[in-house]
Protein backbone atom coordinates (compact mmCIF):
# COMPACT_ATOMS: atom_id res chain seq x y z
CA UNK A 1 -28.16 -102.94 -249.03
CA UNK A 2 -25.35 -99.87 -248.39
CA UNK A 3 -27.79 -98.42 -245.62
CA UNK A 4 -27.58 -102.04 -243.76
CA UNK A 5 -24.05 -102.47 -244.00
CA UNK A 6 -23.83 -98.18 -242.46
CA UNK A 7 -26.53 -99.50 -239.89
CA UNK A 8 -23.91 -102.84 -238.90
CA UNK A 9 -20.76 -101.02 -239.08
CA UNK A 10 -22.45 -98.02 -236.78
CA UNK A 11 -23.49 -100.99 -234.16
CA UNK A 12 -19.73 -102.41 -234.66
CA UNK A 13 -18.43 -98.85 -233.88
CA UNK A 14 -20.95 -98.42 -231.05
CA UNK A 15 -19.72 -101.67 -229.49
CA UNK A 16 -16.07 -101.10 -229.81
CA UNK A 17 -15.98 -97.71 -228.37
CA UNK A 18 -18.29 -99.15 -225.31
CA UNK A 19 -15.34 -101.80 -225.27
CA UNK A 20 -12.15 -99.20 -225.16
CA UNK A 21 -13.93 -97.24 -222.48
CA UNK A 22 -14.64 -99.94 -220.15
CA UNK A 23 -10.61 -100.78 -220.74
CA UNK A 24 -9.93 -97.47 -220.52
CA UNK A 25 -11.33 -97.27 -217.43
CA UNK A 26 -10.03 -100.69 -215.75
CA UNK A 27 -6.34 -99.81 -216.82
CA UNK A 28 -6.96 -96.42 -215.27
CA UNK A 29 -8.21 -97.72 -212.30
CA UNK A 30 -5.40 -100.66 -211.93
CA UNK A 31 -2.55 -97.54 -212.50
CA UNK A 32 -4.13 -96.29 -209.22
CA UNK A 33 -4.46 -98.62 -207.19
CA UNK A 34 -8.39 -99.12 -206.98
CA UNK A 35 -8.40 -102.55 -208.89
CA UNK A 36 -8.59 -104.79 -205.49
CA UNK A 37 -10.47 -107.37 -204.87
CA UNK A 38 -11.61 -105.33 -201.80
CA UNK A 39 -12.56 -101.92 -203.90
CA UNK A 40 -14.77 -104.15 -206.08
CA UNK A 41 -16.03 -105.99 -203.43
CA UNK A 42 -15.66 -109.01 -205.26
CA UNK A 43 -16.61 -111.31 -201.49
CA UNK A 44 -13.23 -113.64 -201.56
CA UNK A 45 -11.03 -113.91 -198.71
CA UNK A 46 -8.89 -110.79 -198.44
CA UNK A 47 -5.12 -111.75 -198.04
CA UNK A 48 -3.95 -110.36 -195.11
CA UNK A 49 0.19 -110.23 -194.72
CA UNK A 50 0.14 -109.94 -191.28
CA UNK A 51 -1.94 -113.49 -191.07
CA UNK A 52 1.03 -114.80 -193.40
CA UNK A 53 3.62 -113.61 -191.65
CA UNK A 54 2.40 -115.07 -188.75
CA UNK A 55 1.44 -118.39 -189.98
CA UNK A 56 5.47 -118.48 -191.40
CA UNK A 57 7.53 -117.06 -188.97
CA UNK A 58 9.96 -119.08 -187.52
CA UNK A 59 9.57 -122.08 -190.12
CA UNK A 60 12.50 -122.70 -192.94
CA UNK A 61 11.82 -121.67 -196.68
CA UNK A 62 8.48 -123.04 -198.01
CA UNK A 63 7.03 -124.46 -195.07
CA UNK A 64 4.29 -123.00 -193.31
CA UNK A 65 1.14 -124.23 -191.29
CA UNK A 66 -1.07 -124.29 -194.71
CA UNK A 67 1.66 -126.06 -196.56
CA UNK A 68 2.02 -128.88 -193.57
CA UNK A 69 -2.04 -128.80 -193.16
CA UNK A 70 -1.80 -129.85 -197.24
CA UNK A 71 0.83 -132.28 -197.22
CA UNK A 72 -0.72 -134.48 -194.69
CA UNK A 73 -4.09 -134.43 -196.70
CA UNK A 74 -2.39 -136.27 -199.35
């Protein structure tokens, strides 16, 4: 019975050191920089600010081509 409890708590510690390096290594990752949805290729749209700023210049506070798109959908 004590050598199956040694054998669970060894799988317990296996699993949560497996766990605090994986977080380990996202945090470190995210401090740099290199947690983008582009480094991880994650295939979304990429925002783009100069596709914003475009699509907002010259309109008042909270208005924008998207915005106007969505309001006449409803």
């Amino acid at each position: 019975m004590d050598a199956e409890q040694e054998l669970l708590d060894a799988r317990v510690n296996l699993v949560t050191a497996e766990r605090d390096q994986l977080v380990a290594t996202l945090q470190l990752q995210a401090s740099v920089g290199r947690l983008t949805a582009e480094d991880l290729a994650l295939g979304v749209n990429l925002y783009d600010a100069m596709d914003h700023y475009d699509d907002v210049k010259g309109s008042f506070f909270g208005s924008s081509k998207a915005a106007n798109a969505d309001a006449k959908r409803r």
